[in-house]
Protein backbone atom coordinates (compact mmCIF):
# COMPACT_ATOMS: atom_id res chain seq x y z
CA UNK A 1 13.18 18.22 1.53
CA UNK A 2 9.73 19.21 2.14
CA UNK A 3 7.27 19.11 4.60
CA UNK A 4 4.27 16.45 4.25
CA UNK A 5 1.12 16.52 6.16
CA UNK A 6 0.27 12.72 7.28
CA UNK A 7 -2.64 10.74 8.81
CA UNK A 8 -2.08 7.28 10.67
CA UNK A 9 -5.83 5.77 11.54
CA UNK A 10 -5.60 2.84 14.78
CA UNK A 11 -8.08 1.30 15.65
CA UNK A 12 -9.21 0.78 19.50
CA UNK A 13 -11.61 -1.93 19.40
CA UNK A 14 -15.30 -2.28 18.50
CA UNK A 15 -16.12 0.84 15.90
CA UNK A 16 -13.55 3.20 17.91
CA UNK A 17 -10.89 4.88 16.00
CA UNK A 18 -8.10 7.08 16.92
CA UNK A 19 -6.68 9.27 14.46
CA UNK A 20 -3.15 10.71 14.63
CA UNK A 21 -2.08 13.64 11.84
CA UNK A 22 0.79 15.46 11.98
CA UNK A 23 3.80 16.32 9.26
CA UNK A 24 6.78 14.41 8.19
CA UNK A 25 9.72 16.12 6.57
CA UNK A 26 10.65 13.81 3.26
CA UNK A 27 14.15 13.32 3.55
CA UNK A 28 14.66 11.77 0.56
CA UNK A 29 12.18 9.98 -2.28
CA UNK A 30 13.30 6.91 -4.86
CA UNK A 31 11.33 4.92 -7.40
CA UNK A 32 10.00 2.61 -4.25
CA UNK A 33 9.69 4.67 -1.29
CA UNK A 34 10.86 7.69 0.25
CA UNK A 35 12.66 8.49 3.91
CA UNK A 36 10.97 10.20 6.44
CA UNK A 37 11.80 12.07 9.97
CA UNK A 38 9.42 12.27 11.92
CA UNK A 39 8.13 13.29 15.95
CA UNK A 40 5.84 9.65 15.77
CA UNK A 41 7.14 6.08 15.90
CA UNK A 42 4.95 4.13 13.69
CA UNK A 43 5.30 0.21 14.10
CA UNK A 44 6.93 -1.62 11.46
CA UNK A 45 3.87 -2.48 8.15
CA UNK A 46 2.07 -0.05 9.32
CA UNK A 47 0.03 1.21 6.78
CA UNK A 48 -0.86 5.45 6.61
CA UNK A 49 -1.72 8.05 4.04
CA UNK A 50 0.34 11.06 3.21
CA UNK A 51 0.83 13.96 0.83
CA UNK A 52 3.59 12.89 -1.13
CA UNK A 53 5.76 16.03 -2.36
CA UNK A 54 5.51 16.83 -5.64
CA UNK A 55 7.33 19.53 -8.30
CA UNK A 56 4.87 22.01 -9.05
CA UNK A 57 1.59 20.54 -9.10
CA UNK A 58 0.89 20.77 -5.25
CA UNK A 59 0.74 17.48 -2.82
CA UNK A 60 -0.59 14.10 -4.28
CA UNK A 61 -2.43 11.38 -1.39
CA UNK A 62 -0.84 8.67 -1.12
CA UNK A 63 -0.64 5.23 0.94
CA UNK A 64 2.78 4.03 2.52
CA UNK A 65 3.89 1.28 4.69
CA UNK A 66 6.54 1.60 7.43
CA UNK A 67 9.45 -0.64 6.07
CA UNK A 68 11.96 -0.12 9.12
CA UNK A 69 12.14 2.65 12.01
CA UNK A 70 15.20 4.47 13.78
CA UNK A 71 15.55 6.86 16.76
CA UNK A 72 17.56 9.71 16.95
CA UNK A 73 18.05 11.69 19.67
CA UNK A 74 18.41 15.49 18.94
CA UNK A 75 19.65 17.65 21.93
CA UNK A 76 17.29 20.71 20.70
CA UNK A 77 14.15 18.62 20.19
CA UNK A 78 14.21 15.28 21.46
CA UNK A 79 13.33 12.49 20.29
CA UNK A 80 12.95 12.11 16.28
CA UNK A 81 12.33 9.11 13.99
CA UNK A 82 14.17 8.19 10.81
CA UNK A 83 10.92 5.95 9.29
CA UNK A 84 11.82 4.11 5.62
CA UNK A 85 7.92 3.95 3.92
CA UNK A 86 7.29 2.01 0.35
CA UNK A 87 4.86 3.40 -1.88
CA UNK A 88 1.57 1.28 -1.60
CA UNK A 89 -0.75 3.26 -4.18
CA UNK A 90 0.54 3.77 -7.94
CA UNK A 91 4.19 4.82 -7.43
CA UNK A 92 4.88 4.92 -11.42
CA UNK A 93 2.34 7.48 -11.60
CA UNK A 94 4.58 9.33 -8.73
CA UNK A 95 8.01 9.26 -10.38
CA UNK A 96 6.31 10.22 -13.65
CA UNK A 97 5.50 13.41 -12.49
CA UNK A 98 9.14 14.11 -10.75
CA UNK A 99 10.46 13.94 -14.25
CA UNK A 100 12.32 16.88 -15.67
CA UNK A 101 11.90 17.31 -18.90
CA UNK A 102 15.31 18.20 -20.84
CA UNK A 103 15.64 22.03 -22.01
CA UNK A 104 16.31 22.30 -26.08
């Protein structure tokens, strides 16, 4: 799990736009997509950029889309989102990376 910072851009009519950043903790990543929880509910095909995590080579930007949303309510912190993303910009070149290479 690690922490990823995130930037969702919404546009309010005419040349306004509001931007909302914050960080996501990656719950879990696959081949397609990753999990997320985080303090925002973003509407379902919702389209934002994010640091993906990677090994050791820092944070790469990337584009997701919201795929499904879920609320949880924590007694400590309130309300929390479980947010399923899929990869939108080169997510081969992602899971490349996250490959270990075997030791010999």
């Amino acid at each position: 799990m690690e922490y990823c910072p995130y930037e969702i851009s919404e546009s309010l009519g005419g040349d306004a736009i509001a931007i909302h950043q914050g960080e996501a903790l990656s719950v879990n990543v696959s081949k397609g997509g990753m999990l997320l929880l985080m303090d925002q509910h973003p509407p379902v095909q919702q389209v934002f950029e994010i640091q993906l995590p990677a090994s050791t080579k820092g944070k790469t930007p990337g584009r997701v889309e919201v795929s499904w949303t879920r609320q949880l309510s924590l007694e400590d912190l309130g309300s929390r989102y479980l947010v399923g993303v899929r990869f939108l910009s080169d997510p081969q070149a992602y899971s490349q990376e996250r490959v270990v290479e075997p030791i010999v």
